[in-house]
PDB file of N, CA and C in Angstrom:
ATOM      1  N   UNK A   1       0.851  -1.170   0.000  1.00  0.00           N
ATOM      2  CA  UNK A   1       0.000   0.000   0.000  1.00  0.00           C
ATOM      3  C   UNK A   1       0.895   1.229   0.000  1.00  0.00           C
ATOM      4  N   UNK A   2       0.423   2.297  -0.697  1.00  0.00           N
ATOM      5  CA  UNK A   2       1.116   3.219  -1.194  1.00  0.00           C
ATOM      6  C   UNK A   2       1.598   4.012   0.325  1.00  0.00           C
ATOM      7  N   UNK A   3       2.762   4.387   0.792  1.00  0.00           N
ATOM      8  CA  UNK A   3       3.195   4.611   2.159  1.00  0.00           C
ATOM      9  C   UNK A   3       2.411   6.693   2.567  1.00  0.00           C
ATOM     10  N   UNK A   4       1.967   6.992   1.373  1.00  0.00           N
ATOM     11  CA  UNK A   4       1.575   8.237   2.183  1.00  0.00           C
ATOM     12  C   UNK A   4       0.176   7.907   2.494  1.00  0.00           C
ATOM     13  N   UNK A   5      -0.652   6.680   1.757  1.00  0.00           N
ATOM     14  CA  UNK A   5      -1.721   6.469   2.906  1.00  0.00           C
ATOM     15  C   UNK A   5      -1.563   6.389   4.680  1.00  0.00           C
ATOM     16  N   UNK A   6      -0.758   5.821   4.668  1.00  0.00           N
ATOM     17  CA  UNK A   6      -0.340   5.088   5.997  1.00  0.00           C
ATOM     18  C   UNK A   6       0.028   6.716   6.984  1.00  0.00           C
ATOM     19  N   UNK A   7       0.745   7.452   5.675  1.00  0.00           N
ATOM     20  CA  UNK A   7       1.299   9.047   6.574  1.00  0.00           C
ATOM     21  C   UNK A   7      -0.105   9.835   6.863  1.00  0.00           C
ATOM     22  N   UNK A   8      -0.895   9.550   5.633  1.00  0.00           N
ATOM     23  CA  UNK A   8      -2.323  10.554   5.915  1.00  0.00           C
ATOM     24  C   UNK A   8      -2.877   9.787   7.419  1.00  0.00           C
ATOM     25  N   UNK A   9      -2.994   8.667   7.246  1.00  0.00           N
ATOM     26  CA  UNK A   9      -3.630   8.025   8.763  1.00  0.00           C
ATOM     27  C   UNK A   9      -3.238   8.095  10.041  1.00  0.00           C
ATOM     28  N   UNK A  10      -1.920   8.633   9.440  1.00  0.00           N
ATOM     29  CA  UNK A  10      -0.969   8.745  11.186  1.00  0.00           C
ATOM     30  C   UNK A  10      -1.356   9.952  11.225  1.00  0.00           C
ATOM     31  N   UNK A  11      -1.061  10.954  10.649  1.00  0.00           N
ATOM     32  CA  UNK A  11      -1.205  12.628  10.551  1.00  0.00           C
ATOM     33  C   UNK A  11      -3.083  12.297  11.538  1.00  0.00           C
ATOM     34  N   UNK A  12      -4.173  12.028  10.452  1.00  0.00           N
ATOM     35  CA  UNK A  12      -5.602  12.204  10.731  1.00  0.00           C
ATOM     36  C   UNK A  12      -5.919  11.053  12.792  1.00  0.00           C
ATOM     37  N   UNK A  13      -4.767  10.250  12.866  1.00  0.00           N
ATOM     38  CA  UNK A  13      -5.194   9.748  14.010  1.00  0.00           C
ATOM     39  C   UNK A  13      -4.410  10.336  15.075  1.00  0.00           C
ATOM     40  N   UNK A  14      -3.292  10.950  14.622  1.00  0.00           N
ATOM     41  CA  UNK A  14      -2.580  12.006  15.968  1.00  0.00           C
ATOM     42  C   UNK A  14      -3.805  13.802  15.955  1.00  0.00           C
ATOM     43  N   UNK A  15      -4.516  13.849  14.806  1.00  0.00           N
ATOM     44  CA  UNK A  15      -5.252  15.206  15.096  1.00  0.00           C
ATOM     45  C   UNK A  15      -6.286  14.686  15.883  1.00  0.00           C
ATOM     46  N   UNK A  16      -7.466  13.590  15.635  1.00  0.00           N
ATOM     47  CA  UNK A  16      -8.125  12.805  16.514  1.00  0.00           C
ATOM     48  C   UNK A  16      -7.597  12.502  17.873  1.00  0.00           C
ATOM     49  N   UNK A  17      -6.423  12.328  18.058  1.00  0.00           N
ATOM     50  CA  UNK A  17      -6.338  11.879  19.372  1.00  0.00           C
ATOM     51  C   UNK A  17      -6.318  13.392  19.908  1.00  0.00           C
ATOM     52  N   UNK A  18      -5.731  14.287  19.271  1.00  0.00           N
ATOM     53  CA  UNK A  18      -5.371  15.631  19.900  1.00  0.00           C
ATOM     54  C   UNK A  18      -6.492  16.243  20.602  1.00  0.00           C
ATOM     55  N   UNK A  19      -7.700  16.319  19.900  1.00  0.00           N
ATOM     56  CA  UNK A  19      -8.896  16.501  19.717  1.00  0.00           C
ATOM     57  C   UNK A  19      -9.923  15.765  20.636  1.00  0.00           C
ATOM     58  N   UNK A  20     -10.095  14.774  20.723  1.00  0.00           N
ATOM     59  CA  UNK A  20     -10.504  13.880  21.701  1.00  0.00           C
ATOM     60  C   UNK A  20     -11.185  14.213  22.907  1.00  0.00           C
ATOM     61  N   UNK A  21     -12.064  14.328  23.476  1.00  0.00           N
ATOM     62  CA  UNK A  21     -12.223  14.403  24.751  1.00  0.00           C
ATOM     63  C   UNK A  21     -12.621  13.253  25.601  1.00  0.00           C
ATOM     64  N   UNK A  22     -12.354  12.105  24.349  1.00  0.00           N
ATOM     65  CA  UNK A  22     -12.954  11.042  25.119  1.00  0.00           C
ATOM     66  C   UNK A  22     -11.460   9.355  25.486  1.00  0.00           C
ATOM     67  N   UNK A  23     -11.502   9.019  26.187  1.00  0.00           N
ATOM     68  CA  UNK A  23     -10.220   8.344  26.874  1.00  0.00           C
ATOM     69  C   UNK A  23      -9.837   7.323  26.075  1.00  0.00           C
ATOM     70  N   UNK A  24      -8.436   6.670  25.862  1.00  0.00           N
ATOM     71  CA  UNK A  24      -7.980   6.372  25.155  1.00  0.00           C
ATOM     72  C   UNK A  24      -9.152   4.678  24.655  1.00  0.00           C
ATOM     73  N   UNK A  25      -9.231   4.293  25.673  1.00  0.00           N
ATOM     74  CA  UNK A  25     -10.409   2.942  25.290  1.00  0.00           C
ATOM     75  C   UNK A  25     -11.215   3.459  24.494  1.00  0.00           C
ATOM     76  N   UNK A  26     -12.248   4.324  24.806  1.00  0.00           N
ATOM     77  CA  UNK A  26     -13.324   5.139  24.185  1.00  0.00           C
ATOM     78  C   UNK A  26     -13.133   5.235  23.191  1.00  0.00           C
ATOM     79  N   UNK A  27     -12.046   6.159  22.931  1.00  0.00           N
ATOM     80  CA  UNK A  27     -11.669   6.747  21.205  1.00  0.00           C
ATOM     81  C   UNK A  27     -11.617   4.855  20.086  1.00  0.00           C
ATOM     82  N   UNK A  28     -10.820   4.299  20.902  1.00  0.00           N
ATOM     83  CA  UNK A  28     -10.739   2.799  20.198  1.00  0.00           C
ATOM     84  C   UNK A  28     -12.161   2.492  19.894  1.00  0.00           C
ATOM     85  N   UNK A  29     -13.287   2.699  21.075  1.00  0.00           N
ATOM     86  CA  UNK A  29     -14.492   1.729  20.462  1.00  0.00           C
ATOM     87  C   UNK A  29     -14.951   2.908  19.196  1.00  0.00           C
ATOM     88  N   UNK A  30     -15.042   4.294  19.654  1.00  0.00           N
ATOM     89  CA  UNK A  30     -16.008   4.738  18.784  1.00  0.00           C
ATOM     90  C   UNK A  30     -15.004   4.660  17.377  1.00  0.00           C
ATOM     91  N   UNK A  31     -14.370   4.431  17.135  1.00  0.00           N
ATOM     92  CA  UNK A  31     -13.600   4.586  16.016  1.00  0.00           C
ATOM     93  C   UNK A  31     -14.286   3.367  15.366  1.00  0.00           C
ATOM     94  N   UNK A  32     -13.952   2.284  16.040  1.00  0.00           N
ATOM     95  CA  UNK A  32     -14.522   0.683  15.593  1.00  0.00           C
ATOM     96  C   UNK A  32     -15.909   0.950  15.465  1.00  0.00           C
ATOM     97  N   UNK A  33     -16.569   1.396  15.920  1.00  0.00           N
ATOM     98  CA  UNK A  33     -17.923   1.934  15.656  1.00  0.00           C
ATOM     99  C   UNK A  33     -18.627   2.543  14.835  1.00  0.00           C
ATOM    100  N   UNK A  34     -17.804   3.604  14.361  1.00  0.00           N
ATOM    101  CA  UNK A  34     -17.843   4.698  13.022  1.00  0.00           C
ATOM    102  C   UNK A  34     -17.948   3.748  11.827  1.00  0.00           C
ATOM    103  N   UNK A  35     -17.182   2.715  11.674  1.00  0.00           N
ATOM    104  CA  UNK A  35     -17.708   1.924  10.647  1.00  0.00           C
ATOM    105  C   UNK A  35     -18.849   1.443   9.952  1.00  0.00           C
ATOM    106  N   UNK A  36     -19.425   1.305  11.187  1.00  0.00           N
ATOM    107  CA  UNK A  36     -21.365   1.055  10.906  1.00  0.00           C
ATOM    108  C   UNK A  36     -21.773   2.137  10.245  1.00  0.00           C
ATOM    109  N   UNK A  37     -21.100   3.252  11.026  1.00  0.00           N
ATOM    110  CA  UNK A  37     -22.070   4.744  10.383  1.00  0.00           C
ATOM    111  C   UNK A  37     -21.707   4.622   8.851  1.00  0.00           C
ATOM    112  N   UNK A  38     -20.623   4.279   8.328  1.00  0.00           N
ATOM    113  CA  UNK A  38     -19.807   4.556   7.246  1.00  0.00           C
ATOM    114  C   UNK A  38     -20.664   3.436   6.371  1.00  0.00           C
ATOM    115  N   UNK A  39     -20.692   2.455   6.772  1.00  0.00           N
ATOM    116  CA  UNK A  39     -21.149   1.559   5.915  1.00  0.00           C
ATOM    117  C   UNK A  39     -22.617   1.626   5.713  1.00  0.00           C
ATOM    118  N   UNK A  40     -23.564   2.494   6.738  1.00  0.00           N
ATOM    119  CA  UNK A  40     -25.101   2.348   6.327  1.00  0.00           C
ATOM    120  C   UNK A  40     -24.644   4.213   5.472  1.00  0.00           C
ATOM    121  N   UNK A  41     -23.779   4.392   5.183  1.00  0.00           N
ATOM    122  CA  UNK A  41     -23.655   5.603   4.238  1.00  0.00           C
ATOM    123  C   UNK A  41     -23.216   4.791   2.977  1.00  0.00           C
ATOM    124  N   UNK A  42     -22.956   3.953   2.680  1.00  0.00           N
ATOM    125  CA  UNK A  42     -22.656   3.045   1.730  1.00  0.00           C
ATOM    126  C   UNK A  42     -23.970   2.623   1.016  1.00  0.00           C
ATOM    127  N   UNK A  43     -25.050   1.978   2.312  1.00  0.00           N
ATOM    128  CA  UNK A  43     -25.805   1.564   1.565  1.00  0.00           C
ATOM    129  C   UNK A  43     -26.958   2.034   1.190  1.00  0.00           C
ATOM    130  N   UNK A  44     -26.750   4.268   1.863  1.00  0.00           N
ATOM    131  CA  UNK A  44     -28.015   4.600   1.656  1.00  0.00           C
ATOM    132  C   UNK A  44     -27.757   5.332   0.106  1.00  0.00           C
ATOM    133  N   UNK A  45     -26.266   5.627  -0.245  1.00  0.00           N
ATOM    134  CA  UNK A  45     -26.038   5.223  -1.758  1.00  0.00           C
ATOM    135  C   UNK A  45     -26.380   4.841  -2.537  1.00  0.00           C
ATOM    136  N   UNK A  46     -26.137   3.514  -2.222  1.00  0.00           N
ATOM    137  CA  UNK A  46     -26.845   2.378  -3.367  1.00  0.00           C
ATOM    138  C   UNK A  46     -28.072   2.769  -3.565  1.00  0.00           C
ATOM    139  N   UNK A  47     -29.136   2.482  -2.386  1.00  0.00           N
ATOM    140  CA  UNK A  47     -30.630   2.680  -2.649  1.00  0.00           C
ATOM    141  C   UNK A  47     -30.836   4.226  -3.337  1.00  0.00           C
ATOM    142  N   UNK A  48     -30.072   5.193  -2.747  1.00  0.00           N
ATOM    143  CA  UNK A  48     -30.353   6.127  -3.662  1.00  0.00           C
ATOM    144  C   UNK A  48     -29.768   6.313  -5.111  1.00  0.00           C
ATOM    145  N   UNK A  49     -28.819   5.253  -5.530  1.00  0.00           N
ATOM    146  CA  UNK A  49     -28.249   5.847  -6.826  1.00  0.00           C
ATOM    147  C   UNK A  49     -29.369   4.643  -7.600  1.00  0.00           C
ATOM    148  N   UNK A  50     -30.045   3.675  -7.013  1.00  0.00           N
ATOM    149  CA  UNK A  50     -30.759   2.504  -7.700  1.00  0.00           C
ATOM    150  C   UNK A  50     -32.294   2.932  -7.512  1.00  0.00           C
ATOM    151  N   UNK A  51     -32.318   3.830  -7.040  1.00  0.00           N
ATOM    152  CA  UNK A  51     -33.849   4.594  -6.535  1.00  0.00           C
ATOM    153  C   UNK A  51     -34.715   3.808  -6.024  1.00  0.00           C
ATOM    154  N   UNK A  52     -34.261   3.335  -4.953  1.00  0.00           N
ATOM    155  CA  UNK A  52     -35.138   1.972  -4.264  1.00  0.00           C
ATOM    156  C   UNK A  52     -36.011   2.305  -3.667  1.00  0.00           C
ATOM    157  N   UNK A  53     -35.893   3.959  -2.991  1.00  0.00           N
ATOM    158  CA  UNK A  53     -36.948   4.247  -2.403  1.00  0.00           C
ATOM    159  C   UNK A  53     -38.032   5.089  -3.240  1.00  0.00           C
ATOM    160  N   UNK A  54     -39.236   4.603  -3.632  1.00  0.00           N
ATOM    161  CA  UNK A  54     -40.418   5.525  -4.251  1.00  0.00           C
ATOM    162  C   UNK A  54     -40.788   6.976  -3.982  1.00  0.00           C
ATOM    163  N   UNK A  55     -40.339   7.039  -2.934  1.00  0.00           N
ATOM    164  CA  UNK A  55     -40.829   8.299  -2.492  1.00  0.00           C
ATOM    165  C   UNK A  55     -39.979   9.692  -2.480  1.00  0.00           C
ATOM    166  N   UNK A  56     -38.188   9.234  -2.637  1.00  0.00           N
ATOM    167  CA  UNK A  56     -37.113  10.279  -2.566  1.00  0.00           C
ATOM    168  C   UNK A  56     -36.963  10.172  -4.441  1.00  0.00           C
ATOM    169  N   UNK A  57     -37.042   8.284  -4.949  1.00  0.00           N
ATOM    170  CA  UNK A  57     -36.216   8.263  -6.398  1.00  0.00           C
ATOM    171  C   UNK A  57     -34.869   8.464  -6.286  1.00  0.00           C
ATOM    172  N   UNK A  58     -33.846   8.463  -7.580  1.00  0.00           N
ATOM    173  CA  UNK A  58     -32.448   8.576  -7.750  1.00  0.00           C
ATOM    174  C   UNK A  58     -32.291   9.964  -6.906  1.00  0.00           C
ATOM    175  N   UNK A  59     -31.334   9.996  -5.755  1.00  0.00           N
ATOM    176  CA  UNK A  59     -30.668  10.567  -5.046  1.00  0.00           C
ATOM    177  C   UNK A  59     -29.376  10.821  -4.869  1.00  0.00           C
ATOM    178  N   UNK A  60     -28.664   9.675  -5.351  1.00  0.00           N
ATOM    179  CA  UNK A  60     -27.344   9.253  -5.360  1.00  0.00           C
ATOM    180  C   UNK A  60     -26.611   9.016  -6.853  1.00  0.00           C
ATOM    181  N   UNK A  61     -25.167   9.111  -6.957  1.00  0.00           N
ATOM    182  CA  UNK A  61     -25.176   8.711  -8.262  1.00  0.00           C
ATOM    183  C   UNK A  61     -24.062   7.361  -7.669  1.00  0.00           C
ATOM    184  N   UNK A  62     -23.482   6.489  -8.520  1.00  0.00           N
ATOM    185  CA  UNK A  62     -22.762   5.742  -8.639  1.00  0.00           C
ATOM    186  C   UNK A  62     -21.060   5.853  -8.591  1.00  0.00           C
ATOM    187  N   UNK A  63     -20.936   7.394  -8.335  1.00  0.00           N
ATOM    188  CA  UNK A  63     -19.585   8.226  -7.785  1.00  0.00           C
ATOM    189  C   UNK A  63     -20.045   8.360  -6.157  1.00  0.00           C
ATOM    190  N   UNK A  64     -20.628   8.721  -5.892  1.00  0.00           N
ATOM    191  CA  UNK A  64     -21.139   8.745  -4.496  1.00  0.00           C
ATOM    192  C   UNK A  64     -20.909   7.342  -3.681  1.00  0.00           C
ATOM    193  N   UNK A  65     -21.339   6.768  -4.016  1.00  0.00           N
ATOM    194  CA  UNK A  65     -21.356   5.147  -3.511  1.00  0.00           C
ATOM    195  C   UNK A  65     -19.514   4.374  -3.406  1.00  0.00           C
ATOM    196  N   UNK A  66     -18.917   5.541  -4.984  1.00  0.00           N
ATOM    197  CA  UNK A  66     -17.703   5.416  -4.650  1.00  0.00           C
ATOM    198  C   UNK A  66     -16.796   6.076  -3.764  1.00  0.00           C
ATOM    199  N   UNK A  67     -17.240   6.930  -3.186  1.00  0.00           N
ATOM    200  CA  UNK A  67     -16.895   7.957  -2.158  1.00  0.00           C
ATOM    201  C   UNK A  67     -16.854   7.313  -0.821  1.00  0.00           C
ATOM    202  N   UNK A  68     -18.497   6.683  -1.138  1.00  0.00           N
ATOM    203  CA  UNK A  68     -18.852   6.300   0.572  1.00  0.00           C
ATOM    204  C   UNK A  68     -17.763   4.934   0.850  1.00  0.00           C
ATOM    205  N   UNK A  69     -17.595   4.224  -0.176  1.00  0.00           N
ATOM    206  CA  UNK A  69     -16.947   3.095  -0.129  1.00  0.00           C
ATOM    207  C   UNK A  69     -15.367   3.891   0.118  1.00  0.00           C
ATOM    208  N   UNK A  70     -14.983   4.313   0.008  1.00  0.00           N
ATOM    209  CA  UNK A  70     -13.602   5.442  -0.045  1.00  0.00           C
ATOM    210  C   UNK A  70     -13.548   5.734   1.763  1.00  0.00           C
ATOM    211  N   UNK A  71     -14.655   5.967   2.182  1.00  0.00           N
ATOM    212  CA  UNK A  71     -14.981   6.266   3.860  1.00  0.00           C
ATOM    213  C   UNK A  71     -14.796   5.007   4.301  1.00  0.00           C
ATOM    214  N   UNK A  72     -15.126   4.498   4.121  1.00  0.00           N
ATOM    215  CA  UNK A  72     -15.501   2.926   4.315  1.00  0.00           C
ATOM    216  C   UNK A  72     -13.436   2.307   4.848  1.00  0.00           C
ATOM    217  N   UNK A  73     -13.129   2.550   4.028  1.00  0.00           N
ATOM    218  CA  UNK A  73     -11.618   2.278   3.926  1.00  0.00           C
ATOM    219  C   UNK A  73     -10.669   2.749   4.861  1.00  0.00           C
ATOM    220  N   UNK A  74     -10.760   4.254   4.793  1.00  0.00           N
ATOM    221  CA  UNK A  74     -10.435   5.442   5.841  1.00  0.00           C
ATOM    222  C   UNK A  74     -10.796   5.499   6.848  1.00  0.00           C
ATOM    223  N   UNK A  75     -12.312   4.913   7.260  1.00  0.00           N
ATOM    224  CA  UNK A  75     -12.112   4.629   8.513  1.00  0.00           C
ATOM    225  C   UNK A  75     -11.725   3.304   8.966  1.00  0.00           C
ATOM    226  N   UNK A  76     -11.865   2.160   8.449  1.00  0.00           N
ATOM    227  CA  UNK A  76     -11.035   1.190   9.004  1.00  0.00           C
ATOM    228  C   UNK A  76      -9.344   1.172   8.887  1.00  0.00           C
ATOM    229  N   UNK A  77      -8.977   1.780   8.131  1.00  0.00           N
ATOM    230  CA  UNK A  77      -7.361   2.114   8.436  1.00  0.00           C
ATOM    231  C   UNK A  77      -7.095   3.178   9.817  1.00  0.00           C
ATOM    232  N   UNK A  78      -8.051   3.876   9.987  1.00  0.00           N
ATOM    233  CA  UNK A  78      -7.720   4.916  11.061  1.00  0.00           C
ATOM    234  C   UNK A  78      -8.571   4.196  12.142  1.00  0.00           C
ATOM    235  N   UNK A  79      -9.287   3.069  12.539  1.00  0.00           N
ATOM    236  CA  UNK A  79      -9.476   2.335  13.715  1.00  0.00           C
ATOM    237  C   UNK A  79      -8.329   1.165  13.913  1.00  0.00           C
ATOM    238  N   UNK A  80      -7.902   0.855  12.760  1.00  0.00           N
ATOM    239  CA  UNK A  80      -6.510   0.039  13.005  1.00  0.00           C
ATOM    240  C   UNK A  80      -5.449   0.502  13.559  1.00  0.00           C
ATOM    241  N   UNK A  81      -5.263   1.636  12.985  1.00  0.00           N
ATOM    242  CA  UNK A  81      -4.277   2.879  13.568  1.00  0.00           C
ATOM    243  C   UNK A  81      -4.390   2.593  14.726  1.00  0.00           C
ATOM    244  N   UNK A  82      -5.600   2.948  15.373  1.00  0.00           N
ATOM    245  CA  UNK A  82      -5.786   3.306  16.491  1.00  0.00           C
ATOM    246  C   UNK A  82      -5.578   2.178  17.484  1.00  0.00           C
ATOM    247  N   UNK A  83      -5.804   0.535  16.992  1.00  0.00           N
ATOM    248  CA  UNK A  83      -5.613  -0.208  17.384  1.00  0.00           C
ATOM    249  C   UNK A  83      -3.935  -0.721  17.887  1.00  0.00           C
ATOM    250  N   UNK A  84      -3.232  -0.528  16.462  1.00  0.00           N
ATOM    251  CA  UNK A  84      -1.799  -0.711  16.455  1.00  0.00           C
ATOM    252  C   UNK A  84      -0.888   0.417  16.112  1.00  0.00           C
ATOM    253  N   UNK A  85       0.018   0.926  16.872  1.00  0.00           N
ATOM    254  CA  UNK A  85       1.304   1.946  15.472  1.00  0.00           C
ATOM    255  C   UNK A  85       2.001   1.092  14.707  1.00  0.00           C
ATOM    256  N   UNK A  86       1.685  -0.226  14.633  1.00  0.00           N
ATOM    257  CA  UNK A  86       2.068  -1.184  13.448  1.00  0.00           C
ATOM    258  C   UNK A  86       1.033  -1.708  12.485  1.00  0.00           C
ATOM    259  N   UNK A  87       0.069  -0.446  12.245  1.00  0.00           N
ATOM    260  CA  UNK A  87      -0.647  -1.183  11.285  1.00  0.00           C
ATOM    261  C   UNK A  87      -0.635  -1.090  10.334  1.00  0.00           C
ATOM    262  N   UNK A  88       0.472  -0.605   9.772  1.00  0.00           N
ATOM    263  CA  UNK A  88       0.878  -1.081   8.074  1.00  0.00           C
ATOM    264  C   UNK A  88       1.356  -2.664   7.943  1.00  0.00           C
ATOM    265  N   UNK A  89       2.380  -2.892   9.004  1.00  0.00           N
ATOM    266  CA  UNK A  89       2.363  -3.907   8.950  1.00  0.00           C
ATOM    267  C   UNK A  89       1.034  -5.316   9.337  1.00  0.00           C
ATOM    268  N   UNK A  90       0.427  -5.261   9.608  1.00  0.00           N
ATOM    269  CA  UNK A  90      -0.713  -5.763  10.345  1.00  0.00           C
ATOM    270  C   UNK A  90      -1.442  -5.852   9.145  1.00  0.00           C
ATOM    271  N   UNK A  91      -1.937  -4.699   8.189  1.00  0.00           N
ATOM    272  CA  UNK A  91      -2.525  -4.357   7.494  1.00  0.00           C
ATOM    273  C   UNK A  91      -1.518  -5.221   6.287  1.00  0.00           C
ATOM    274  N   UNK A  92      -0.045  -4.865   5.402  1.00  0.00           N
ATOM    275  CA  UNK A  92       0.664  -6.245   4.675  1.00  0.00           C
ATOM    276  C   UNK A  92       0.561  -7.855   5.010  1.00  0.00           C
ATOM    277  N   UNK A  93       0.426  -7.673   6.472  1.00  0.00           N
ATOM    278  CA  UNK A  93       0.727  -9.229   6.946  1.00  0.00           C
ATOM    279  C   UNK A  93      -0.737 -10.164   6.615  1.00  0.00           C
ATOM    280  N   UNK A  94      -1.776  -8.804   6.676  1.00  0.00           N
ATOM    281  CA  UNK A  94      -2.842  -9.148   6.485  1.00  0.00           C
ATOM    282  C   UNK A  94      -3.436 -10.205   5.043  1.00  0.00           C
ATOM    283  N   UNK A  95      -2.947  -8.772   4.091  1.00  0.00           N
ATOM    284  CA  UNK A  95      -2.919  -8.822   2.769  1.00  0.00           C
ATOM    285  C   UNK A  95      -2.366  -9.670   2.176  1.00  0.00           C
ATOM    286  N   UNK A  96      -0.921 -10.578   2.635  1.00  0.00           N
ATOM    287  CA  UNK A  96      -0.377 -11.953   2.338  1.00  0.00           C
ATOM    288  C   UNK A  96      -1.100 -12.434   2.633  1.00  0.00           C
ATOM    289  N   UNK A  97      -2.318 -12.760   3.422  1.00  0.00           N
ATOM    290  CA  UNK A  97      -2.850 -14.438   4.146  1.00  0.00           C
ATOM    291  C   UNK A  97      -3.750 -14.440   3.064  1.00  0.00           C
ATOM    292  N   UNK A  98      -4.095 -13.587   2.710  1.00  0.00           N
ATOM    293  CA  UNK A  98      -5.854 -13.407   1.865  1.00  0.00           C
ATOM    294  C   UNK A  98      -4.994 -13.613   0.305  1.00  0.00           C
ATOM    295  N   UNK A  99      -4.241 -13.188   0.053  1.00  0.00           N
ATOM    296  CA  UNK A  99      -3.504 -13.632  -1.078  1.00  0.00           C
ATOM    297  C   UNK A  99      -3.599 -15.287  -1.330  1.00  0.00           C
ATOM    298  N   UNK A 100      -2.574 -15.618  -0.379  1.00  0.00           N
ATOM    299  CA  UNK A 100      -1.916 -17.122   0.226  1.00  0.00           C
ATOM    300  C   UNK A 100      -3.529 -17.494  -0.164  1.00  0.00           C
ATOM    301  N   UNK A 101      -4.139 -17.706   0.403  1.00  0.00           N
ATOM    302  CA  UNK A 101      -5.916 -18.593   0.736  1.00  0.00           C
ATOM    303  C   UNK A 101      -6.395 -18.286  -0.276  1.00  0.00           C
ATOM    304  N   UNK A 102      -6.365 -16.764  -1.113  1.00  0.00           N
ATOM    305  CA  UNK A 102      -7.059 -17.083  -2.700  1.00  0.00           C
ATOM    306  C   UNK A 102      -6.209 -17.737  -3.692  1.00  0.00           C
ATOM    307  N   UNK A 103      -4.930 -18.100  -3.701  1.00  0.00           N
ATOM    308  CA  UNK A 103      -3.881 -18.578  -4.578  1.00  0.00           C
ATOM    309  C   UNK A 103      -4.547 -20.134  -4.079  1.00  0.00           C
ATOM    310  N   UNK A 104      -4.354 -20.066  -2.661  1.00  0.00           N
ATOM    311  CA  UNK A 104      -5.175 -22.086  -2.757  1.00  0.00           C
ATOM    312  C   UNK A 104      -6.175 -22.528  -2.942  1.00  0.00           C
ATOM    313  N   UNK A 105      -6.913 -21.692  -3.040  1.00  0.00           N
ATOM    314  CA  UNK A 105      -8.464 -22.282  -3.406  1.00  0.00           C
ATOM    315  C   UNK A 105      -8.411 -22.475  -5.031  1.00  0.00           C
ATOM    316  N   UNK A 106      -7.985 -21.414  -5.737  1.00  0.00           N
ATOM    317  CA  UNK A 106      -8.123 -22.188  -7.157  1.00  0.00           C
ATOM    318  C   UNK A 106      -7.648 -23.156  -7.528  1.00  0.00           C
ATOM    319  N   UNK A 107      -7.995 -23.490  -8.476  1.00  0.00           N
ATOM    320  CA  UNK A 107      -8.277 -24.900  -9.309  1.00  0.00           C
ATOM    321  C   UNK A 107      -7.071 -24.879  -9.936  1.00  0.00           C
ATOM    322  N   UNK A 108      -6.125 -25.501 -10.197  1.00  0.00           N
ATOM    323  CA  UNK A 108      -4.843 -26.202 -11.502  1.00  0.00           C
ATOM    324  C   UNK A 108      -5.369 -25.520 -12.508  1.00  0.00           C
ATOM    325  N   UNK A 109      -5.058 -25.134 -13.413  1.00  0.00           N
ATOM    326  CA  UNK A 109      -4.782 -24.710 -15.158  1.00  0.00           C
ATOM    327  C   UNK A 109      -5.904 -23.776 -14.742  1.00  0.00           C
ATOM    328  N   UNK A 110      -6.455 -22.847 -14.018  1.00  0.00           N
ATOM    329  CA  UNK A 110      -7.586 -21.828 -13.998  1.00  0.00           C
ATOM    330  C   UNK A 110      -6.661 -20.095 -14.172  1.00  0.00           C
TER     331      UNK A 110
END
């Protein structure tokens, strides 16, 4: 992963902590928490770029949904952060296993 992600996340989780009024456990859950928010912003996207709801119609476009999914990312790198100051590595070590396990599941000559 490109290393000034990792600098934007350190930079955005040392202004968060700066900022904070809430104790170092705390900041960990709500961070892990923010994800939910992030992800029902994901999926009120979709329904609005697919106009699921009758009554609002297309709301959203299909850049939006790529945005929210973009949040989606940013905040789980900045609750990892928050989890480890090794989570680039955590985050590579990660990224080998899921490699490793999709390289074995396929099939010979696929």
């Amino acid at each position: 992963m490109d290393s000034r992600i990792w600098e934007s996340v350190d930079r955005l989780v040392a202004r968060l902590d700066a900022e904070s009024p809430l104790s170092p456990q705390e900041d960990r859950l709500a961070r892990i928490l923010k994800l939910s928010e992030e992800v029902g912003e994901v999926s009120a996207a979709v329904i609005g770029a697919t106009g699921q709801n009758p009554r609002k119609g297309v709301t959203h476009s299909w850049e939006d949904v790529q945005h929210e999914l973009c949040d989606v990312v940013f905040t789980a790198l900045v609750a990892l952060r928050t989890l480890t100051p090794d989570a680039a590595r955590v985050f590579a070590d990660r990224l080998d296993f899921v490699e490793r396990r999709t390289a074995a599941g396929r099939e010979p000559g696929s």
